[in-house]
Protein backbone atom coordinates (compact mmCIF):
# COMPACT_ATOMS: atom_id res chain seq x y z
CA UNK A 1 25.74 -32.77 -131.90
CA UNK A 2 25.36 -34.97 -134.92
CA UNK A 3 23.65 -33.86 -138.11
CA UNK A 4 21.69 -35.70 -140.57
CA UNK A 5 21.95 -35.82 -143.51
CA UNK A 6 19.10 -34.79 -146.07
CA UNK A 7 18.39 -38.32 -147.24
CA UNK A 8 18.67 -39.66 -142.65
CA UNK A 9 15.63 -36.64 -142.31
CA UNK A 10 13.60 -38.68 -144.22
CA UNK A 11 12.19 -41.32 -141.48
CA UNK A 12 10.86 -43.75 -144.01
CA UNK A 13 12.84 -43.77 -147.27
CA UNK A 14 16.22 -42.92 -147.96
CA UNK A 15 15.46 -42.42 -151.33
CA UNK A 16 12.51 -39.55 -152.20
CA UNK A 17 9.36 -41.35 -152.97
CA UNK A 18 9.05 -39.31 -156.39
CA UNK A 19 11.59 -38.88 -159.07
CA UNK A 20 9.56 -35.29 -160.46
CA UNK A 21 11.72 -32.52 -161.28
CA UNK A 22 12.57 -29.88 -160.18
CA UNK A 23 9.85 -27.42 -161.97
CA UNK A 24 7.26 -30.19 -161.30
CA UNK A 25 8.57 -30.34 -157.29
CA UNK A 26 8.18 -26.64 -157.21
CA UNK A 27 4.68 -26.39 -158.63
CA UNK A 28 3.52 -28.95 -156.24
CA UNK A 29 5.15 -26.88 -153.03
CA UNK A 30 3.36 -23.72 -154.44
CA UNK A 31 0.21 -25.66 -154.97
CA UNK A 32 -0.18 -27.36 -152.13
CA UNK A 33 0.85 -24.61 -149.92
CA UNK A 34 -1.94 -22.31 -152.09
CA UNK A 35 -4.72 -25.33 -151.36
CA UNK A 36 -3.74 -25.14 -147.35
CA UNK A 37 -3.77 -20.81 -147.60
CA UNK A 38 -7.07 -21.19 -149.62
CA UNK A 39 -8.63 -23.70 -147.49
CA UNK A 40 -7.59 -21.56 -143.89
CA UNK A 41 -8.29 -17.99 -145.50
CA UNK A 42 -11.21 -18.75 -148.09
CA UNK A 43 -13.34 -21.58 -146.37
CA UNK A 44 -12.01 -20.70 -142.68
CA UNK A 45 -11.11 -24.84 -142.42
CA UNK A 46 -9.77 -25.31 -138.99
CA UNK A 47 -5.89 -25.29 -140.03
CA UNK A 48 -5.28 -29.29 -138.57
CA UNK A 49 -8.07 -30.25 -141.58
CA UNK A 50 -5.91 -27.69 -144.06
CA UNK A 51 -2.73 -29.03 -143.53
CA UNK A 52 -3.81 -32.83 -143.60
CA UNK A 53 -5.58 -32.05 -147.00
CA UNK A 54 -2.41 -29.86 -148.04
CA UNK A 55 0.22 -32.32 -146.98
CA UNK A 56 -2.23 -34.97 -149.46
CA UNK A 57 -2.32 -32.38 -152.06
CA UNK A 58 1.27 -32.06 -152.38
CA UNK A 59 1.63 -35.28 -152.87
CA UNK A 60 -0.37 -35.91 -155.74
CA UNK A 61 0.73 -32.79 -157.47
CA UNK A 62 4.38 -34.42 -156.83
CA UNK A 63 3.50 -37.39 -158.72
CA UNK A 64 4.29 -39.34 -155.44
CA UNK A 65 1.83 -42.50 -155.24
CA UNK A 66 -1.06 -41.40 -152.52
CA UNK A 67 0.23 -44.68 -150.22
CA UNK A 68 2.94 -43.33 -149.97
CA UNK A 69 2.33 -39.34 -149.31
CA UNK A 70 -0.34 -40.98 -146.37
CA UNK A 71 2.42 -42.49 -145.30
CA UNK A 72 4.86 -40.09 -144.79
CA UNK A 73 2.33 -37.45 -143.25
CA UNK A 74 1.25 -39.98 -140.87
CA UNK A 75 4.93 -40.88 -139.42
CA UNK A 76 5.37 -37.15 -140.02
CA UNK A 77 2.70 -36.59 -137.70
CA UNK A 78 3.46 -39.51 -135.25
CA UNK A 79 7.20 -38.31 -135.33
CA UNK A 80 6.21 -34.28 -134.24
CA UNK A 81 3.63 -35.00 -131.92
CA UNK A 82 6.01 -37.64 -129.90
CA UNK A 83 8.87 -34.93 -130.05
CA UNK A 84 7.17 -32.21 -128.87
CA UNK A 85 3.35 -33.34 -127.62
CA UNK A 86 4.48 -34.17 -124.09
CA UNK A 87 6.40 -30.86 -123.74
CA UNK A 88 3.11 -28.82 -125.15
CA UNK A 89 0.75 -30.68 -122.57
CA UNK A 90 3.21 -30.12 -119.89
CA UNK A 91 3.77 -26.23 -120.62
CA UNK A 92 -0.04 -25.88 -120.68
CA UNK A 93 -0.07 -27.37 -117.05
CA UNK A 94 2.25 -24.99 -115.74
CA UNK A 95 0.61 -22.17 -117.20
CA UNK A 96 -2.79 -23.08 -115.92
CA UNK A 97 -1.13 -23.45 -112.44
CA UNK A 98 0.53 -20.32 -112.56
CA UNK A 99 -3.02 -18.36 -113.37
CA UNK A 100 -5.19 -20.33 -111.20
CA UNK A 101 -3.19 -19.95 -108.07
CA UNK A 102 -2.63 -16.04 -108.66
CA UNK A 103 1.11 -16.90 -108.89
CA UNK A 104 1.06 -14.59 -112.41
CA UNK A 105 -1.14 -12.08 -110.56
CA UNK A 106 1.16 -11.78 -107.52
CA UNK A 107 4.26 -11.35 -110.16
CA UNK A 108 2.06 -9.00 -112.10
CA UNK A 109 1.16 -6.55 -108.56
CA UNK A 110 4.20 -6.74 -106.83
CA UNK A 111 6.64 -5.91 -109.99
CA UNK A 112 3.57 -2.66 -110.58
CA UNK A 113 3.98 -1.45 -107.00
CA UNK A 114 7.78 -1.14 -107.16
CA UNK A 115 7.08 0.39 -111.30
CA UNK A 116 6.08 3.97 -111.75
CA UNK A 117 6.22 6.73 -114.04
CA UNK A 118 8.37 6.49 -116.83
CA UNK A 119 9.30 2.71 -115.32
CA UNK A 120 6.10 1.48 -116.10
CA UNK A 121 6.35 0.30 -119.73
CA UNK A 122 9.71 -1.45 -118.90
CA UNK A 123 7.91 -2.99 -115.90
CA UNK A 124 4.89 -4.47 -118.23
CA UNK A 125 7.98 -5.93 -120.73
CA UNK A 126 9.23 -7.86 -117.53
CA UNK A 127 5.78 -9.10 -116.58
CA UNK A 128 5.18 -10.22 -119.83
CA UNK A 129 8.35 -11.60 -120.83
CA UNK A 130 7.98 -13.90 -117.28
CA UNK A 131 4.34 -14.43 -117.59
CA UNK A 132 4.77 -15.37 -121.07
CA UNK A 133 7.61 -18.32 -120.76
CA UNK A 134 5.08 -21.16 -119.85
CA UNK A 135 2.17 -19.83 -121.56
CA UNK A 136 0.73 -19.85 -125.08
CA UNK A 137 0.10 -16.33 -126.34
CA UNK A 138 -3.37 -16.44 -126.66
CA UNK A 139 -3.71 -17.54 -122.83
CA UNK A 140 -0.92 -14.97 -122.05
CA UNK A 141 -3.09 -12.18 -123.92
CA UNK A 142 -6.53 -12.99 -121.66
CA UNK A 143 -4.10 -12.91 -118.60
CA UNK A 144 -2.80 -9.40 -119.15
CA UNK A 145 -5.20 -7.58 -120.69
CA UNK A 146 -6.97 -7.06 -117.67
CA UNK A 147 -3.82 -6.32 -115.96
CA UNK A 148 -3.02 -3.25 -118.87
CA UNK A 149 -6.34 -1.96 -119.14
CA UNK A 150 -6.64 -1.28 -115.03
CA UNK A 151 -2.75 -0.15 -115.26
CA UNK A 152 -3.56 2.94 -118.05
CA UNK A 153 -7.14 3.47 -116.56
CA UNK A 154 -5.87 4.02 -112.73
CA UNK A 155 -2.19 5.04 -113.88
CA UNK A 156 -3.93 7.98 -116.52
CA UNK A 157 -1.16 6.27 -119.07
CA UNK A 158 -1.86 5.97 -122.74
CA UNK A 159 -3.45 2.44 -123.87
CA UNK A 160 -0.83 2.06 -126.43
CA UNK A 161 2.21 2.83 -123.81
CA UNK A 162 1.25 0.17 -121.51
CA UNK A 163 -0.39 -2.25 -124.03
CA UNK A 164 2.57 -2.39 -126.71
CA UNK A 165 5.37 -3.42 -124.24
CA UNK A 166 3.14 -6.54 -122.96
CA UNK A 167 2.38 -7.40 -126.40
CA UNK A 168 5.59 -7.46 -127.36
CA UNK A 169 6.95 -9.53 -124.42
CA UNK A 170 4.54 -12.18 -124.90
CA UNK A 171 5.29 -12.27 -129.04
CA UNK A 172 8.72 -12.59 -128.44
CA UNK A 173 8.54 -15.69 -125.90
CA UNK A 174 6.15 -17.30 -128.19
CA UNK A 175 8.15 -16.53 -131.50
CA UNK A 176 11.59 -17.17 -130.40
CA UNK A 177 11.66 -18.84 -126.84
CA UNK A 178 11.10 -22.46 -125.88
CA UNK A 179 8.76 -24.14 -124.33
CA UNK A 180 6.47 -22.54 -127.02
CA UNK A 181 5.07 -24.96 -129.78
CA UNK A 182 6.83 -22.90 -132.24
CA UNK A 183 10.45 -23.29 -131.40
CA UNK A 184 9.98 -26.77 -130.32
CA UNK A 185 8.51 -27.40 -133.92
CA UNK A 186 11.34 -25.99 -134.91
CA UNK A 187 13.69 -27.23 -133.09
CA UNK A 188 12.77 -30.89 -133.97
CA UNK A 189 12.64 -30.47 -137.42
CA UNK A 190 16.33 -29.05 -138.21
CA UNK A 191 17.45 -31.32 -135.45
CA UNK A 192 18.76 -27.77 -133.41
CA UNK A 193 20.33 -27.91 -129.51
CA UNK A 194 17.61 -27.02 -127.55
CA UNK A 195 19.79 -25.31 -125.03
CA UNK A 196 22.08 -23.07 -127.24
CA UNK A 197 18.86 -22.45 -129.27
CA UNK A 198 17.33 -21.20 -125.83
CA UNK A 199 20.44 -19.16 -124.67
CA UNK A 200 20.90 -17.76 -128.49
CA UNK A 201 17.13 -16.85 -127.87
CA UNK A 202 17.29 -15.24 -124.70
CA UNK A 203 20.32 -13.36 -126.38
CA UNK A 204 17.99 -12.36 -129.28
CA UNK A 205 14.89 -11.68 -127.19
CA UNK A 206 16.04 -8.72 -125.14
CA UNK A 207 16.96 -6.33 -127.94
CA UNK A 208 14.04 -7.46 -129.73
CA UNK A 209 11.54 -6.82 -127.14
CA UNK A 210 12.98 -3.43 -125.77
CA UNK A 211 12.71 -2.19 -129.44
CA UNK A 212 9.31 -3.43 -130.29
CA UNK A 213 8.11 -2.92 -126.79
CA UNK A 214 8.78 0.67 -124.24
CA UNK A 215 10.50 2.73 -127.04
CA UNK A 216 8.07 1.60 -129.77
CA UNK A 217 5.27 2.30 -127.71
CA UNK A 218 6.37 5.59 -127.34
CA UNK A 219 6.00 6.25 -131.67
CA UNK A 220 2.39 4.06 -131.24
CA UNK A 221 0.82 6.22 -128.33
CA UNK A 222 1.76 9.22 -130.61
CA UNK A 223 -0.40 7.61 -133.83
CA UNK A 224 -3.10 5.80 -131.88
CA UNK A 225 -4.35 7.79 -128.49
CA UNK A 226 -7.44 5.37 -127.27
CA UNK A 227 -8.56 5.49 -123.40
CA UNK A 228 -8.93 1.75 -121.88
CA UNK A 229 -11.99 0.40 -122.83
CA UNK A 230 -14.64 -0.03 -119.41
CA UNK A 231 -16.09 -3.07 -120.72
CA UNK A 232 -13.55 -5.24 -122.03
CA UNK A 233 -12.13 -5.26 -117.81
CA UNK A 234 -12.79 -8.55 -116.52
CA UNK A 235 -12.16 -10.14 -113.66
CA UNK A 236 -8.93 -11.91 -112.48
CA UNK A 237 -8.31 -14.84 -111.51
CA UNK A 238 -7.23 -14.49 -107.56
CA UNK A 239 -9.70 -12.54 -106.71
CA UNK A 240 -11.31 -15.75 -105.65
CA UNK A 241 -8.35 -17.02 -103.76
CA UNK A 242 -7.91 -16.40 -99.96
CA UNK A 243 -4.05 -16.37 -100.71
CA UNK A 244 -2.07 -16.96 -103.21
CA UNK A 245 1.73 -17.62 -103.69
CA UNK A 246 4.67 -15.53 -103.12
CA UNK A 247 7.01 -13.63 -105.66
CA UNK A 248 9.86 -14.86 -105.19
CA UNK A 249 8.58 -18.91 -105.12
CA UNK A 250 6.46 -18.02 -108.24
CA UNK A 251 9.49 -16.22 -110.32
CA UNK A 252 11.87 -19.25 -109.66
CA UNK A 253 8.88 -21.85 -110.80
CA UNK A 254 8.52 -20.18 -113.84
CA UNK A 255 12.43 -19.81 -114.26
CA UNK A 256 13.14 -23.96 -113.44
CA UNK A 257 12.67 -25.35 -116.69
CA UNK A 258 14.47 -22.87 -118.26
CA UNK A 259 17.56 -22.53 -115.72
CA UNK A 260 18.21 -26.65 -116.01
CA UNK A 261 17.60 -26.38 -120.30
CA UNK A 262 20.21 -23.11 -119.77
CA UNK A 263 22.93 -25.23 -116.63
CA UNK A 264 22.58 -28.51 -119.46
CA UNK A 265 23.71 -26.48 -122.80
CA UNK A 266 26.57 -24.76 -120.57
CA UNK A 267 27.58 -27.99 -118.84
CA UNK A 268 27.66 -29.30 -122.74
CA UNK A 269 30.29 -26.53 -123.89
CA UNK A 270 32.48 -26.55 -120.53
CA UNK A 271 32.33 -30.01 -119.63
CA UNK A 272 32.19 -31.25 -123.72
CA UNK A 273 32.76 -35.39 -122.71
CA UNK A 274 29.66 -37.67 -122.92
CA UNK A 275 30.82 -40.58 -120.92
CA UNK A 276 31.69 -37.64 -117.98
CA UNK A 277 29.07 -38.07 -115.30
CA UNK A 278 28.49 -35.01 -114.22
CA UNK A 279 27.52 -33.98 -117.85
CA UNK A 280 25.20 -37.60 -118.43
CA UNK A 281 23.70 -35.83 -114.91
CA UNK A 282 22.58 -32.52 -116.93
CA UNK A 283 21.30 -34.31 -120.08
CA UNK A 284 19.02 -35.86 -118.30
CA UNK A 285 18.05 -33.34 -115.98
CA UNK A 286 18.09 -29.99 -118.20
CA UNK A 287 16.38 -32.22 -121.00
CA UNK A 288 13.17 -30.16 -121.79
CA UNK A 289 10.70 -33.27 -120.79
CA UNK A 290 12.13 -33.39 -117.09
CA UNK A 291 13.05 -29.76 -116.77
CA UNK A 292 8.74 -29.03 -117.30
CA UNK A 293 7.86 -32.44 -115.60
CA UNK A 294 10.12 -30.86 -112.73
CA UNK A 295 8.68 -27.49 -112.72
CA UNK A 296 4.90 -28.79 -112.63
CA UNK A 297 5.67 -30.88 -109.77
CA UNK A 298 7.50 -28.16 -108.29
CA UNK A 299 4.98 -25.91 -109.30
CA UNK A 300 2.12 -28.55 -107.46
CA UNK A 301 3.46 -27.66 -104.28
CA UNK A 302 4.48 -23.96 -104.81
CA UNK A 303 1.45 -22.42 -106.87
CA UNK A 304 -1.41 -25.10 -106.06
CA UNK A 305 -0.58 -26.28 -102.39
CA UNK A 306 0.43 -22.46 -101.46
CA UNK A 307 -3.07 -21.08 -102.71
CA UNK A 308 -4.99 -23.69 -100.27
CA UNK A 309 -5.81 -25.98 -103.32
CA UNK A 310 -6.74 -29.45 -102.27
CA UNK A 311 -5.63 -32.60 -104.20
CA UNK A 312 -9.11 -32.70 -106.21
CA UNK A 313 -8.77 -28.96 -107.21
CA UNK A 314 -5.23 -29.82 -108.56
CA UNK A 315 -6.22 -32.46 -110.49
CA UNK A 316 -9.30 -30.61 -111.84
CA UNK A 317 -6.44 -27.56 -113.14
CA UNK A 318 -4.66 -30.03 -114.76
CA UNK A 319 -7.32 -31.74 -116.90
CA UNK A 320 -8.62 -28.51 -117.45
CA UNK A 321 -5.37 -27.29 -118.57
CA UNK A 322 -4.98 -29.89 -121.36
CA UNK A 323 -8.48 -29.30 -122.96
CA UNK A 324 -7.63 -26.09 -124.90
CA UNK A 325 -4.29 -27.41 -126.45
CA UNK A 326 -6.10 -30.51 -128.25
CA UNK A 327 -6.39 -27.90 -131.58
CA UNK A 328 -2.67 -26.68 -131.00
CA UNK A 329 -1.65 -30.24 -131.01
CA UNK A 330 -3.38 -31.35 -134.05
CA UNK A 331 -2.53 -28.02 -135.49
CA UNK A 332 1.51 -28.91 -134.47
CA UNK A 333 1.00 -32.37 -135.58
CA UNK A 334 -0.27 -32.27 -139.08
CA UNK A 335 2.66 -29.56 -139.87
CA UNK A 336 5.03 -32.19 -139.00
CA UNK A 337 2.91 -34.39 -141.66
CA UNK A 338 3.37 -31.61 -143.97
CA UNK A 339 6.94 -31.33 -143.21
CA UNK A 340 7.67 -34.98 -143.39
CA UNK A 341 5.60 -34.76 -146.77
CA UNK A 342 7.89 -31.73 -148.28
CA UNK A 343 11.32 -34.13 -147.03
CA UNK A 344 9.97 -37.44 -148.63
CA UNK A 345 8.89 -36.28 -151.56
CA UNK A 346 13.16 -34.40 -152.37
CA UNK A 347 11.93 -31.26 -152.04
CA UNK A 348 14.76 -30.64 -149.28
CA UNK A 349 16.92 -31.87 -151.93
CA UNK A 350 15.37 -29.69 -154.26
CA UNK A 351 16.06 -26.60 -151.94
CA UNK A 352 20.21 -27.31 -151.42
CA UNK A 353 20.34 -27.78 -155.21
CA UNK A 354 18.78 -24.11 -155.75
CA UNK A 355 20.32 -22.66 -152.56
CA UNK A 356 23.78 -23.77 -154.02
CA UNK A 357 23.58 -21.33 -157.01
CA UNK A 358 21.51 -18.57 -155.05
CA UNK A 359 24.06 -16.04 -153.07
CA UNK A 360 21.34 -15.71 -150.28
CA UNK A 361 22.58 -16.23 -146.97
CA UNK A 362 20.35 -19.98 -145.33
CA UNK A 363 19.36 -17.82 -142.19
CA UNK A 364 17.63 -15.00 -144.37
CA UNK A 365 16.08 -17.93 -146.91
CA UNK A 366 14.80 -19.09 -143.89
CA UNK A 367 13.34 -16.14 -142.94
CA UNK A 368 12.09 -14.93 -145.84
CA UNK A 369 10.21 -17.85 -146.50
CA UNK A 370 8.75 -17.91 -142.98
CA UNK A 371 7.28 -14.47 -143.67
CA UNK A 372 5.74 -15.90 -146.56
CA UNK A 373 4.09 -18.48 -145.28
CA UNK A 374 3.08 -16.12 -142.20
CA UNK A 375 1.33 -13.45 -144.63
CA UNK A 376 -0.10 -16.03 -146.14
CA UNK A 377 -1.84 -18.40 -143.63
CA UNK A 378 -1.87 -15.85 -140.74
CA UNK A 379 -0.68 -18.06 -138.37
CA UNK A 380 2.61 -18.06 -136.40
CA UNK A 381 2.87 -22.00 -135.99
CA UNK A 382 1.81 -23.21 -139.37
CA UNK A 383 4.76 -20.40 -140.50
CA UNK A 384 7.18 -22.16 -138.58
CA UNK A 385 6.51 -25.76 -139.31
CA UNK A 386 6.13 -25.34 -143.39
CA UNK A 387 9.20 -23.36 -143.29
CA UNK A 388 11.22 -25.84 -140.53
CA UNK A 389 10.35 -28.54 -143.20
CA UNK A 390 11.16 -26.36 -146.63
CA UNK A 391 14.83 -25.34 -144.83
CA UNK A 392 15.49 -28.81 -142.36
CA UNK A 393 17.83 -29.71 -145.24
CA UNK A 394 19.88 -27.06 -144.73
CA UNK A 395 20.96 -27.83 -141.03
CA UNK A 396 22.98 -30.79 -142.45
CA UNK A 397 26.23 -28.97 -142.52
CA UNK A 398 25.44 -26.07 -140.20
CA UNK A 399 27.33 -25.75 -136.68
CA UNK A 400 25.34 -26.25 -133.58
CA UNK A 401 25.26 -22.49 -133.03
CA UNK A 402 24.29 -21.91 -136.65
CA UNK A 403 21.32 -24.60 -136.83
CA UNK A 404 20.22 -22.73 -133.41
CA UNK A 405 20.16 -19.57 -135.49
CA UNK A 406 18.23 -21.19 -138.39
CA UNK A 407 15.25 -21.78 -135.81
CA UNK A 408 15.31 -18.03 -134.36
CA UNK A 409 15.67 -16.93 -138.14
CA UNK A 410 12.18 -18.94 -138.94
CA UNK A 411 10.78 -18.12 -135.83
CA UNK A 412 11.16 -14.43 -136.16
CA UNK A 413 9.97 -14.50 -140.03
CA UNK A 414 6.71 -16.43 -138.98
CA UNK A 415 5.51 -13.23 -136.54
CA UNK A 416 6.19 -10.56 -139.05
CA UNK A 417 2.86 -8.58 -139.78
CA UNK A 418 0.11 -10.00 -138.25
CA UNK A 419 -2.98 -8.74 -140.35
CA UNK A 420 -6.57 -9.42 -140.88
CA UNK A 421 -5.93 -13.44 -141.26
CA UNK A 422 -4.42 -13.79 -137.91
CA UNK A 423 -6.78 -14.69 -135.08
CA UNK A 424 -4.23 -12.83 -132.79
CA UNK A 425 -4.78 -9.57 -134.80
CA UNK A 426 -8.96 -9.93 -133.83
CA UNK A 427 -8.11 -10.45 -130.01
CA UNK A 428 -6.01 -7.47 -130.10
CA UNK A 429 -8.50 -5.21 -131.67
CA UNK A 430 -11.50 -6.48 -129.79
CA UNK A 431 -9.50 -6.46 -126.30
CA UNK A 432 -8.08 -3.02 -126.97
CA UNK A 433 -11.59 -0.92 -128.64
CA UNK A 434 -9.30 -0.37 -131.62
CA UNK A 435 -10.79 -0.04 -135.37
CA UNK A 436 -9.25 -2.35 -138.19
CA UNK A 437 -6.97 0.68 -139.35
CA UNK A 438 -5.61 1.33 -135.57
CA UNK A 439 -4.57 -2.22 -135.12
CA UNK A 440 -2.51 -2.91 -138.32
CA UNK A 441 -0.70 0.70 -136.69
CA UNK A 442 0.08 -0.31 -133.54
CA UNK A 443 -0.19 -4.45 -133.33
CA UNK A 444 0.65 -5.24 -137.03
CA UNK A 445 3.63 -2.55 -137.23
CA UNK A 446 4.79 -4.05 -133.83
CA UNK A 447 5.19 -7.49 -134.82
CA UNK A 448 6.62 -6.14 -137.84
CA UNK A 449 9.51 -4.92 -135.91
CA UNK A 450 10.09 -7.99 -134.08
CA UNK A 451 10.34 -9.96 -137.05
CA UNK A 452 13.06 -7.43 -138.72
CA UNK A 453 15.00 -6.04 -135.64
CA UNK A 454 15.34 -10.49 -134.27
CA UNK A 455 16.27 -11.34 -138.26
CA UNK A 456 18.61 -8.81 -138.33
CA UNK A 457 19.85 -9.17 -135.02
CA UNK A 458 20.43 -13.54 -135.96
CA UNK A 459 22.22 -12.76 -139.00
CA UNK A 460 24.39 -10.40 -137.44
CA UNK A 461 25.02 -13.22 -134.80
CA UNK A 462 25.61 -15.79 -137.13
CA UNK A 463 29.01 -13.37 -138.37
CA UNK A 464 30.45 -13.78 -135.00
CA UNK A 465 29.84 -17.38 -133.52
């Protein structure tokens, strides 16, 4: 792939629209990331208002005339939500297929009836690694919960020895794999391969989660030993449905978008001519907007059709499915404002001129700065767009394999510790009957390990490929 250059990343100006210094150019970062963690922490401003007023901030503590910073947050903005919108509304479709028809519950009961035993925490990691692919982790969490909590009530297992494995399968695929807004984010911003990026991911992911999930679980059921809560078991989805999907047509929905992202990106690396047809075939069909415009369709006639819905009851899932991602998209959007904001203004430049005389590795920068922003702000996404943007410079002389492994390094700094600023941290408790002090040592030490064991495990990657 081609890389840009610092000065290309800019989309309006090849030259940064202030001429501060450095120490001014750092204040300004520190400030107007402080003004976006004060306004989301402080005065619990919905984060799309924080980062617009943020991105603005920066600008004017950058000496950058304010034309110019509302310029570059807008075509920031414009620039993100174009890459990645489409894919976000089209992954939300899919997912809201998948739970409407019962296609997740049919995965979810036929993958328990073959589990048992000592099986059964590695069988919950497989539901929720699948489950999760499509599906934002908050909609992922409300899917499964009711699926753990009837699991350890019926199965006599610990809470914490059911519910840690599903966490961690769904915080992986929303860290580190795409279709999630994250990676995408990501993705776009240091101008990555979105299929090595995947396969790297999927390469990362399973260590990760088998770590932070089953033998984890094992250490949190030991520290926190809570019964499932009665109240907190709703009801699912299919019980409604007079039939529902089958396995096998419901695991290869899910799987089609990422199969043709996976068959393009090793097409690329065998194949490796452009003008070749049979590789012009695979970029368009394994690129991410018509592998996900394939699997809805796909997953029209598979999930929807194969439950009994009619045509109206389709269409009413999918406008229904694109309600609830209007926040995520104006969350997604004005962190590519911010980003755009942080490139336009030189503090990429700013970054390669300090990373230069700094012996710290760009993967662990990345990381490390992620995790700031994540502790910070609380939130996963705004993590990995503020840090995409600080590091997008970076990628300019990376490899493809190496600018893949500068998204999975960002992506697993933005889940470590999830504390009392993170919405997810609330559902957790609240789902689960825990106190304040159980969560932080079971969800919060979880996500902890994901974000350590899939940093260490990209660095470690990045001394072999």
């Amino acid at each position: 792939m081609t890389h840009l250059s610092v000065e290309m990343l800019a989309a309006d100006s090849v030259e940064p629209i202030t001429s501060a210094g450095h120490a001014q150019l750092g204040i300004a970062v520190l400030a107007g990331i402080a003004v976006i963690v004060l306004l989301i922490t402080k005065f619990k401003l919905h984060a799309f208002l924080a980062l617009t007023v943020g991105s603005l901030a920066l600008g004017a503590f950058s000496g950058a005339p304010l034309d110019k910073a509302i310029s570059s947050f807008t075509t920031g903005l414009g620039s993100t939500v174009a890459g990645v919108g489409v894919l976000i509304a089209l992954g939300a479709i899919l997912g809201k297929l998948l739970a409407d028809s019962g296609g997740a519950d049919q995965i979810v009961d036929t993958i328990l009836a073959k589990a048992g035993g000592r099986a059964m925490p590695w069988a919950m990691v497989l539901i929720a690694s699948v489950i999760g692919l499509p599906l934002f982790f908050e909609v992922g969490i409300v899917l499964l919960i009711p699926v753990v909590l009837m699991v350890a009530k019926r199965g006599n297992y610990s809470l914490m020895r059911i519910g840690i494995p599903a966490l961690a399968g769904l915080s992986v695929m929303h860290g580190l794999i795409p279709p999630h807004p994250g990676p995408l984010v990501a993705i776009d911003a240091v101008k990555a391969n979105l299929g090595v990026t995947l396969a790297l991911g999927v390469l990362v992911a399973i260590p990760t989660v088998v770590i932070a999930g089953p033998l984890f679980s094992k250490v949190a059921a030991r520290w926190v030993d809570v019964p499932a809560p009665e109240k907190m078991i709703p009801q699912r989805p299919s019980e409604d449905l007079e039939k529902r999907p089958g396995f096998g047509v419901t695991v290869a929905t899910v799987l089609l978008p990422v199969v043709l992202m996976l068959a393009k990106a090793l097409v690329d690396i065998v194949v490796d001519d452009p003008e070749a047809t049979v590789q012009r075939v695979f970029d368009v069909i394994g690129s991410p907007l018509i592998a996900l415009l394939a699997a809805v369709i796909v997953g029209m006639f598979t999930l929807g059709r194969a439950a009994g819905f009619t045509k109206e009851r389709l269409s009413t899932t999918v406008e229904k499915s694109l309600a609830p991602i209007a926040g995520v998209l104006m969350i997604v959007g004005a962190g590519g404002g911010f980003k755009q904001t942080l490139i336009d203004v030189g503090v990429g430049q700013m970054i390669l001129d300090f990373s230069k005389d700094w012996s710290i590795p760009a993967l662990l920068l990345a990381w490390l700065i992620a995790v700031a922003i994540r502790l910070a702000t609380g939130s996963a996404t705004v993590a990995t767009i503020s840090a995409a943007g600080l590091v997008a410079p970076l990628a300019a002389d990376m490899s493809t394999s190496h600018t893949a492994l500068l998204v999975l390094a960002i992506g697993a700094g933005s889940l470590f510790f999830s504390h009392v600023n993170d919405a997810g941290f609330w559902l957790v408790k609240e789902y689960f009957g825990l106190d304040v002090g159980q969560t932080i040592k079971t969800w919060s030490v979880m996500e902890t390990i994901i974000s350590v064991v899939a940093g260490g495990l990209v660095l470690l990657l990045s001394l072999v490929i």
